[in-house]
Protein backbone atom coordinates (compact mmCIF):
# COMPACT_ATOMS: atom_id res chain seq x y z
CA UNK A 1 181.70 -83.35 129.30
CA UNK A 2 181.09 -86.63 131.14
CA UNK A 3 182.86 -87.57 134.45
CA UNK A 4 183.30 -89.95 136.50
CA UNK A 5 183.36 -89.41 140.47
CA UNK A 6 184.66 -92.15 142.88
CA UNK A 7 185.21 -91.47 146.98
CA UNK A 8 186.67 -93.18 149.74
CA UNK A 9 184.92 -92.10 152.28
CA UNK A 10 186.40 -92.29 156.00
CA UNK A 11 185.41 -90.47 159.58
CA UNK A 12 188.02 -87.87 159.25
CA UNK A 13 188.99 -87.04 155.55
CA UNK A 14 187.97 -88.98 152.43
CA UNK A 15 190.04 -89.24 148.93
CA UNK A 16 187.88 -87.80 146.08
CA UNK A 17 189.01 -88.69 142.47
CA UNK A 18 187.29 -87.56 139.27
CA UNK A 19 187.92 -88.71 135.65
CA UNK A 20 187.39 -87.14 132.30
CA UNK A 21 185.30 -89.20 129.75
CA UNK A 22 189.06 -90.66 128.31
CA UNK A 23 189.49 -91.92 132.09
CA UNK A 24 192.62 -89.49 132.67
CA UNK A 25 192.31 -87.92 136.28
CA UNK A 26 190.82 -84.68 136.28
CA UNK A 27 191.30 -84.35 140.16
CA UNK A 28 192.52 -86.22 142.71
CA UNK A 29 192.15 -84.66 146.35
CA UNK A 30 192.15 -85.64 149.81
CA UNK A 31 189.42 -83.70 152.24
CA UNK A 32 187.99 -83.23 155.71
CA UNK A 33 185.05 -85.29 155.43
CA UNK A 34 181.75 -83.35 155.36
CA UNK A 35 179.79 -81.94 153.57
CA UNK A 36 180.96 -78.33 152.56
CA UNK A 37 184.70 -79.87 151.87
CA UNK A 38 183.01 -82.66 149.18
CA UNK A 39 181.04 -80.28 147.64
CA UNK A 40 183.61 -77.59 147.53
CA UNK A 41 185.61 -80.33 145.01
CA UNK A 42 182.22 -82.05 143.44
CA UNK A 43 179.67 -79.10 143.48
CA UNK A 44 180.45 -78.02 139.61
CA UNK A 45 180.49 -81.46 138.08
CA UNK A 46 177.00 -81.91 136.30
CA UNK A 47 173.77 -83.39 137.17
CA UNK A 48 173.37 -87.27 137.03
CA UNK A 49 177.59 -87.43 137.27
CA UNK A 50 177.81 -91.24 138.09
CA UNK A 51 179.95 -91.65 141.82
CA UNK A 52 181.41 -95.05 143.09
CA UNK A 53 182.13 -94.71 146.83
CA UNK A 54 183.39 -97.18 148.93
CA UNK A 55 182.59 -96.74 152.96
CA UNK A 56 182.64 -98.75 155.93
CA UNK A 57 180.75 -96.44 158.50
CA UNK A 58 179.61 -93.15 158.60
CA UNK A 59 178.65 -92.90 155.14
CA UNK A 60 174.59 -91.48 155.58
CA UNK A 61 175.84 -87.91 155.06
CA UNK A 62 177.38 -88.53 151.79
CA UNK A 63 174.18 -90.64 149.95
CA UNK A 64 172.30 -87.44 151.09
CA UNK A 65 174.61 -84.95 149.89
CA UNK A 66 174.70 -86.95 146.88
CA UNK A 67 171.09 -86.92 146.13
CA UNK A 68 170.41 -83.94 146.75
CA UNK A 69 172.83 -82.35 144.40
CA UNK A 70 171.59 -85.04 141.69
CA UNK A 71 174.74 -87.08 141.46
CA UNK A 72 173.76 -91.05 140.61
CA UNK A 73 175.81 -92.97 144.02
CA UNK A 74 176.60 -96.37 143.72
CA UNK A 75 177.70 -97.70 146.86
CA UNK A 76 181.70 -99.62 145.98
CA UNK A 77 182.75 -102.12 147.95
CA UNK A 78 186.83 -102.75 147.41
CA UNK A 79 186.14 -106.47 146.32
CA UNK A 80 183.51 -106.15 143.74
CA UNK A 81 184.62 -107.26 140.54
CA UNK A 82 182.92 -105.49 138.68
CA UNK A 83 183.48 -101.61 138.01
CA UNK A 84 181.25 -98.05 136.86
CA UNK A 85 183.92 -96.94 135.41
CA UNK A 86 184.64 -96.99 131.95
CA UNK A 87 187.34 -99.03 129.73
């Protein structure tokens, strides 16, 4: 199954929102931002899972995480036209 992973990612808690390959939400949480709580919602999804995430500061931890786990991050910013997800 493809997904599609986007976070808004903020110093205390970040909104994490995943979408099945017909774009319906598959999950839609809000976390403590940090490692262990992004993983705990991401960590199944599979490797190469494209993620949009849109950060202002503080945002070094996530790429990382990211990476390491073999997600593909694109880095959002709230006006870009356009979009990684589908439709």
């Amino acid at each position: 199954m493809q997904a599609y992973l986007g976070i808004d990612v903020h110093r205390r808690r970040s909104q994490i929102a995943v979408l099945d390959e017909g774009g319906r939400t598959a999950v839609n949480r809000n976390v403590v931002s940090g490692r262990k709580t992004v993983l705990g919602v991401i960590g199944d999804l599979p490797v190469g899972t494209p993620v949009a995430f849109e950060a202002a500061l503080g945002w070094g931890w996530l790429i990382e995480l990211l990476q390491d786990y073999g997600f593909e991050p694109h880095m959002a910013r709230c006006s870009a036209r356009r979009s990684p997800w589908p439709g």
